[in-house]
Structures are given as C-alpha cells and as structure tokens.
PDB file of N, CA and C in Angstrom:
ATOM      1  N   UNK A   1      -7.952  -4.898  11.125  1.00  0.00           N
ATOM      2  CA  UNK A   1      -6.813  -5.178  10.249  1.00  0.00           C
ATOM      3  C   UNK A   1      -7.002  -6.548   9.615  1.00  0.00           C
ATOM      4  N   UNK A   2      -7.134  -6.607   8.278  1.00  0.00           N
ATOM      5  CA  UNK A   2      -6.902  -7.890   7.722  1.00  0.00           C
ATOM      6  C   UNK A   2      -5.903  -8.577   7.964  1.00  0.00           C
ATOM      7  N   UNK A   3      -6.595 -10.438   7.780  1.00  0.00           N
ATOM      8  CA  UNK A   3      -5.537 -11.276   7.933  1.00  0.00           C
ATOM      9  C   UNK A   3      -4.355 -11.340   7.010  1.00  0.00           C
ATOM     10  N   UNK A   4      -3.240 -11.154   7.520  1.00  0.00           N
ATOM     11  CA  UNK A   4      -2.271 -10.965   6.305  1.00  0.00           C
ATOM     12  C   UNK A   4      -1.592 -12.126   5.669  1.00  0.00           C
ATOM     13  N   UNK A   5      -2.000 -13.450   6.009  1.00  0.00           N
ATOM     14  CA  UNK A   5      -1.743 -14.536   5.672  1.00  0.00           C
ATOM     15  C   UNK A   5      -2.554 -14.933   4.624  1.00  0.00           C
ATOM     16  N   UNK A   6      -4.185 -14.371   5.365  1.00  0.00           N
ATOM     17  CA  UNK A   6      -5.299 -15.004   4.119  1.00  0.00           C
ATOM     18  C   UNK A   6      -5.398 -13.462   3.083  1.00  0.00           C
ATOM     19  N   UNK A   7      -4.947 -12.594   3.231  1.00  0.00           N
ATOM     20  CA  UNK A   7      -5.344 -11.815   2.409  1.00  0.00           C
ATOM     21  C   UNK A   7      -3.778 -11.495   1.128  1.00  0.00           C
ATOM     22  N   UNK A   8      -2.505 -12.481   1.402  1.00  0.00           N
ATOM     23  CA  UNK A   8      -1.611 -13.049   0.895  1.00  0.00           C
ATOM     24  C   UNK A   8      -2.696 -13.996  -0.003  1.00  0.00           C
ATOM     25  N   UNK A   9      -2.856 -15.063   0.732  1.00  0.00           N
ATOM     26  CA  UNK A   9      -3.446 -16.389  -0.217  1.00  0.00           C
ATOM     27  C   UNK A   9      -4.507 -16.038  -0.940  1.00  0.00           C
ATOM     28  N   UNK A  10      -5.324 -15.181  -0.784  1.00  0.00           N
ATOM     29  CA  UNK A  10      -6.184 -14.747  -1.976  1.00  0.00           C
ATOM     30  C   UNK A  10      -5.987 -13.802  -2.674  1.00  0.00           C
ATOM     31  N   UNK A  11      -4.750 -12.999  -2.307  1.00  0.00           N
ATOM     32  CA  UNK A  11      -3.867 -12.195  -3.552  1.00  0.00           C
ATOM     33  C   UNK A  11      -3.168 -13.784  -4.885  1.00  0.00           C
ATOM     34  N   UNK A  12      -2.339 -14.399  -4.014  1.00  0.00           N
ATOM     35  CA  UNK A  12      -1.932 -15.561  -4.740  1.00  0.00           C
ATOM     36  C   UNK A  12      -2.535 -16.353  -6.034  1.00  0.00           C
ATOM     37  N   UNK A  13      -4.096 -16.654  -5.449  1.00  0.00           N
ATOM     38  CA  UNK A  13      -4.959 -17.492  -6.235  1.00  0.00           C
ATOM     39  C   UNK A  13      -5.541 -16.530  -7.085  1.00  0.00           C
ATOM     40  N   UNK A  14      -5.133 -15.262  -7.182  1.00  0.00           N
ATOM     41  CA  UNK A  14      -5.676 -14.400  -8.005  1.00  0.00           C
ATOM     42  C   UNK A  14      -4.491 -14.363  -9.424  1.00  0.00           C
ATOM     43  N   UNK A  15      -3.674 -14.555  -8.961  1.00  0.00           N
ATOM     44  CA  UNK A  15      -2.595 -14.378 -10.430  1.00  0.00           C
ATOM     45  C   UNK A  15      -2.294 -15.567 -11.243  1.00  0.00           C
ATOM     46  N   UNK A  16      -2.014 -15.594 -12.124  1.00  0.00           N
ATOM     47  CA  UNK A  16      -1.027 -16.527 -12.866  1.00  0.00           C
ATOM     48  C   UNK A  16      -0.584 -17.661 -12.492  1.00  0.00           C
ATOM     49  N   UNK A  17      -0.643 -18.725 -12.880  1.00  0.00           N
ATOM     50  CA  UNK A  17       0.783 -20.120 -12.394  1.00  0.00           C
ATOM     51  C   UNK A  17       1.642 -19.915 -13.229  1.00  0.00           C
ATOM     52  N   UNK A  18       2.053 -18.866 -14.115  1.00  0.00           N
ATOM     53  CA  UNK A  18       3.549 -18.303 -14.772  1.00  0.00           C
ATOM     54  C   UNK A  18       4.181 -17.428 -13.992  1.00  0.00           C
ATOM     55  N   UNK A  19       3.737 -16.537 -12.564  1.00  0.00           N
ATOM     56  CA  UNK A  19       3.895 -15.878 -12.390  1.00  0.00           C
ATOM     57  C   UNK A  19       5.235 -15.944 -11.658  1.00  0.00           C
ATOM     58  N   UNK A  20       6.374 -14.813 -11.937  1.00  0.00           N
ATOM     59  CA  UNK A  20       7.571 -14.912 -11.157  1.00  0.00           C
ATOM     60  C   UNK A  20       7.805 -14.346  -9.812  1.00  0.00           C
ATOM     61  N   UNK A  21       8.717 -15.238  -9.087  1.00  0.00           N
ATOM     62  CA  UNK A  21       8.638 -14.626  -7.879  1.00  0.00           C
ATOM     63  C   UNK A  21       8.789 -12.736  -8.296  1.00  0.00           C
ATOM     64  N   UNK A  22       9.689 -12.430  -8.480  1.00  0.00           N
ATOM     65  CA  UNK A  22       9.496 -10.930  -8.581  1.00  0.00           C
ATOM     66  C   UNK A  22       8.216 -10.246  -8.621  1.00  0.00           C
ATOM     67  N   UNK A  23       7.770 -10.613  -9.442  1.00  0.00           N
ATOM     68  CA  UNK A  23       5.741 -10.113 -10.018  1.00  0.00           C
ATOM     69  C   UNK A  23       5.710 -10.194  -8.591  1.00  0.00           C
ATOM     70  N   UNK A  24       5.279 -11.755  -8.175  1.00  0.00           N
ATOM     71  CA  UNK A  24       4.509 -11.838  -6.759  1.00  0.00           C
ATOM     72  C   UNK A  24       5.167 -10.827  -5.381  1.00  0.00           C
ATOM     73  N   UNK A  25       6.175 -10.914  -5.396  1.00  0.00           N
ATOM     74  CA  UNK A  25       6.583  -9.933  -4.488  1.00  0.00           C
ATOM     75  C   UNK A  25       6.234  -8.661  -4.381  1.00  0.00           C
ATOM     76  N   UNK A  26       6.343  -8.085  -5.593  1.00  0.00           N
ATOM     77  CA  UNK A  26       6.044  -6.713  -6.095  1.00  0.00           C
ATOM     78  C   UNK A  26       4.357  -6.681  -5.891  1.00  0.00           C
ATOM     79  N   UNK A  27       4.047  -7.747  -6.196  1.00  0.00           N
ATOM     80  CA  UNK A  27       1.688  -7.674  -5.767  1.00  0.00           C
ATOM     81  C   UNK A  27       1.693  -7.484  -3.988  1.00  0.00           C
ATOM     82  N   UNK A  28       2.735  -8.087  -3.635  1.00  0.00           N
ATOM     83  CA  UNK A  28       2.690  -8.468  -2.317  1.00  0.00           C
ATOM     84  C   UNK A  28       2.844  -7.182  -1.364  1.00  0.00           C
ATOM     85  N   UNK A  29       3.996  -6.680  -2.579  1.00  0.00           N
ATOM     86  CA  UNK A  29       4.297  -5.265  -1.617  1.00  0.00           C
ATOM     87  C   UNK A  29       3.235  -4.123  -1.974  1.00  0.00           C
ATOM     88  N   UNK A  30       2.806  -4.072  -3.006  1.00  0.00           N
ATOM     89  CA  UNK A  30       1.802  -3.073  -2.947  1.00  0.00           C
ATOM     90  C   UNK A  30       0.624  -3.330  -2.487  1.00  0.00           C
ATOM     91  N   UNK A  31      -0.008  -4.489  -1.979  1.00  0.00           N
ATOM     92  CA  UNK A  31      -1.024  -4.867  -1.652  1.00  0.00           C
ATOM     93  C   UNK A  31      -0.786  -4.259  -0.209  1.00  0.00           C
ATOM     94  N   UNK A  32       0.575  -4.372   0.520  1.00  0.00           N
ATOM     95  CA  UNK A  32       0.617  -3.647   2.034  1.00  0.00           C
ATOM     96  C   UNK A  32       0.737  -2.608   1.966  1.00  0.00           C
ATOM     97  N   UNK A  33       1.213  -1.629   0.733  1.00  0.00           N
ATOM     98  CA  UNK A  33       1.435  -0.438   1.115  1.00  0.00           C
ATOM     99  C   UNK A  33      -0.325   0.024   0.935  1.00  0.00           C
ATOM    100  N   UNK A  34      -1.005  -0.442   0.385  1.00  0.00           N
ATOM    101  CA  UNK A  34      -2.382  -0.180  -0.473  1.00  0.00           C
ATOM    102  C   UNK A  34      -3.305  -0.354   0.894  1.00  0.00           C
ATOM    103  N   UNK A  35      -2.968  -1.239   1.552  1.00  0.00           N
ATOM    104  CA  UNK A  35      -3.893  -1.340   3.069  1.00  0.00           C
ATOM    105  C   UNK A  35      -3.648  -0.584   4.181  1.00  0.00           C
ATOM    106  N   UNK A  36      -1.786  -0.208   4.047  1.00  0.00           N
ATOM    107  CA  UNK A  36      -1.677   1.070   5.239  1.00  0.00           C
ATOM    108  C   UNK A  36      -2.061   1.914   4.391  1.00  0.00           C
ATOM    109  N   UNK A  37      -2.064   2.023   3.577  1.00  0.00           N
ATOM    110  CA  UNK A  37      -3.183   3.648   3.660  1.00  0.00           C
ATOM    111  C   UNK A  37      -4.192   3.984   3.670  1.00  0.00           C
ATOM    112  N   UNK A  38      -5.073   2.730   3.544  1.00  0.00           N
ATOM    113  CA  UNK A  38      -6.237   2.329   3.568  1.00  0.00           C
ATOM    114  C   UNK A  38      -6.339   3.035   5.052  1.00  0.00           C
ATOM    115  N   UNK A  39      -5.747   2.076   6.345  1.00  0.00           N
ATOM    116  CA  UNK A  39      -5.941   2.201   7.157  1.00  0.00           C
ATOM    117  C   UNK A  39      -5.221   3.488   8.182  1.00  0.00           C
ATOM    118  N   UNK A  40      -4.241   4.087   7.639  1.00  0.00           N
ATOM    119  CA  UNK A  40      -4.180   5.460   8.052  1.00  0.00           C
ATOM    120  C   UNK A  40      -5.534   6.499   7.512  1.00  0.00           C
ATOM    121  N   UNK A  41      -5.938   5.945   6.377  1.00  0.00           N
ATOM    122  CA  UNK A  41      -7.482   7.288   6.228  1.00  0.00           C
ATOM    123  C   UNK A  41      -8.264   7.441   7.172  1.00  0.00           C
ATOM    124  N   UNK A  42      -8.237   5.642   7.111  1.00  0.00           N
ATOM    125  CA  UNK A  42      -9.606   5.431   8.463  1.00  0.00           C
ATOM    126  C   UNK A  42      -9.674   5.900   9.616  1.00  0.00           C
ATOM    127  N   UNK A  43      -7.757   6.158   9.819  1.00  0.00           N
ATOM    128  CA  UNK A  43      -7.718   6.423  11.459  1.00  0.00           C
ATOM    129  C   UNK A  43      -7.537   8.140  11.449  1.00  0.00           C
ATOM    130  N   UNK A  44      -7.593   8.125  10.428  1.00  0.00           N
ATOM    131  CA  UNK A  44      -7.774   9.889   9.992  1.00  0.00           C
ATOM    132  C   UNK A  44      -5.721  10.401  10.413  1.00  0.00           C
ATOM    133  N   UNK A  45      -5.513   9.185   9.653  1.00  0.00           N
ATOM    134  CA  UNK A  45      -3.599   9.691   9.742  1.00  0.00           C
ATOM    135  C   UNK A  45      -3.023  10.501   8.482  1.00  0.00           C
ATOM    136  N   UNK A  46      -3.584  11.821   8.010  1.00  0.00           N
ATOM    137  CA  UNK A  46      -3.168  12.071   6.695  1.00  0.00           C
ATOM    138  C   UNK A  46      -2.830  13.797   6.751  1.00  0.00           C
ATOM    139  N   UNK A  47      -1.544  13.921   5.355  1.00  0.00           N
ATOM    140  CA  UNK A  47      -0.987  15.465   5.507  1.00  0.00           C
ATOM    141  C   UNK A  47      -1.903  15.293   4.446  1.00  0.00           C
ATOM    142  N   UNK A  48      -2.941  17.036   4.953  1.00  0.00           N
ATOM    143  CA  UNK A  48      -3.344  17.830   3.370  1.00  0.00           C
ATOM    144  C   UNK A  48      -2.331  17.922   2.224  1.00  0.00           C
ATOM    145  N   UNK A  49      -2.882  17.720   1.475  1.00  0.00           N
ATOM    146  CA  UNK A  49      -1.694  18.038  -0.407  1.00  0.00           C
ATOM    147  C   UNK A  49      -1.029  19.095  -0.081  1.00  0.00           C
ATOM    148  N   UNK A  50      -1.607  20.477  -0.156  1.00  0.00           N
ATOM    149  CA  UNK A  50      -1.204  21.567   0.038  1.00  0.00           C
ATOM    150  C   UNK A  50       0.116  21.535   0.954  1.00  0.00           C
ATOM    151  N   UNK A  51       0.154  20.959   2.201  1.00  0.00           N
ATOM    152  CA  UNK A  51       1.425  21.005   3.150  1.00  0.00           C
ATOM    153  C   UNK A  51       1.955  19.714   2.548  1.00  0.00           C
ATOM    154  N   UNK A  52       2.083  18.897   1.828  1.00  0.00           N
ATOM    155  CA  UNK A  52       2.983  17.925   1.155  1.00  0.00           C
ATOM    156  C   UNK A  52       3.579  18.743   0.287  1.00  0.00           C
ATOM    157  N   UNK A  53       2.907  19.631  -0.249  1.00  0.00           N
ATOM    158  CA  UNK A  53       3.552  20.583  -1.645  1.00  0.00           C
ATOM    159  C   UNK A  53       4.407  21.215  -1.405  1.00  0.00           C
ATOM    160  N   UNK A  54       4.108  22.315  -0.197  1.00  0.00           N
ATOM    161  CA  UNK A  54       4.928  23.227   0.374  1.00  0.00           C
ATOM    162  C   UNK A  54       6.403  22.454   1.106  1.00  0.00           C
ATOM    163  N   UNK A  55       6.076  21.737   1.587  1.00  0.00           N
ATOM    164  CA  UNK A  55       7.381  20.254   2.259  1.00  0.00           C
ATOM    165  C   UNK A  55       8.481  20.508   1.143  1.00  0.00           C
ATOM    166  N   UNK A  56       7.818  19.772   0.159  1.00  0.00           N
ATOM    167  CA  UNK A  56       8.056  19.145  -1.283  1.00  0.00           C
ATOM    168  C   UNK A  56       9.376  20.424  -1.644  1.00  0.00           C
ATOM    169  N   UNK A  57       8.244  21.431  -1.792  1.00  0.00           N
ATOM    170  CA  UNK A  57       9.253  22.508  -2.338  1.00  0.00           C
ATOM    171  C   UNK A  57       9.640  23.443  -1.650  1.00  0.00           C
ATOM    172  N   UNK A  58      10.137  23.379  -0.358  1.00  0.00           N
ATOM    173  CA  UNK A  58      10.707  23.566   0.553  1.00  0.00           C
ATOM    174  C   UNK A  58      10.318  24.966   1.234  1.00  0.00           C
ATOM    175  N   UNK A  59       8.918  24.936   1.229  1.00  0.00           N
ATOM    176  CA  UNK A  59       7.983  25.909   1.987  1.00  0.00           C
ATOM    177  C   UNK A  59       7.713  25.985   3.281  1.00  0.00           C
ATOM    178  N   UNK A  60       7.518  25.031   3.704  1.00  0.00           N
ATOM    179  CA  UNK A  60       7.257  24.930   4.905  1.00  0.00           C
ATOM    180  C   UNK A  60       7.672  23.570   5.633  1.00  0.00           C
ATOM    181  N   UNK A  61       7.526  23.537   7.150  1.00  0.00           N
ATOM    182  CA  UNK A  61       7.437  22.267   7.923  1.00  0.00           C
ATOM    183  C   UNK A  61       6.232  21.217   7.840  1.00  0.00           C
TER     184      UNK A  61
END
C-alpha cells in the first residue's frame, strides 16, 4: 500500500499554485478511490460486469 502522505505530496506538486481547495480535494479523492481499485484487482476483489448488470437491472443477487 502506498504512502498516503507522500503519495498526497506528489499528487500536490503536480498541480497548479492557482489551484482551489475544491480541485485539490476532488484530485485527492479520486486519487484514493483510483488506488482501492487498483488494489482490490490485485487482491483479485472484483464482480464480473455481467453480475453488476444483472444487480443493476434487477436480475439477480
């Protein structure tokens, strides 16, 4: 698992010095959602499409 402090600070030094807190928050939050899923693939944590679909449209469990 990356450091989430340093992998914050080199999201940071990557943007703008205009940048608004909002922007940064919003980089911040997709940068974690972008690594748990990273790291659910790895751990092999994932629904096939097909049973997301069926969920979706109320096919199945």
């Amino acid at each position: 698992m990356p450091n989430a402090k340093r992998s914050a600070l080199e999201l940071i030094e990557q943007l703008p010095d205009s940048v608004s807190w909002e922007d940064l928050m919003y980089q911040l939050y997709v940068k974690q959602k972008l690594e748990d899923g990273l790291r659910d693939l790895n751990e092999n944590r994932r629904i096939p499409h097909e049973t997301v679909k069926a969920r979706l449209l109320g096919g199945g469990a």
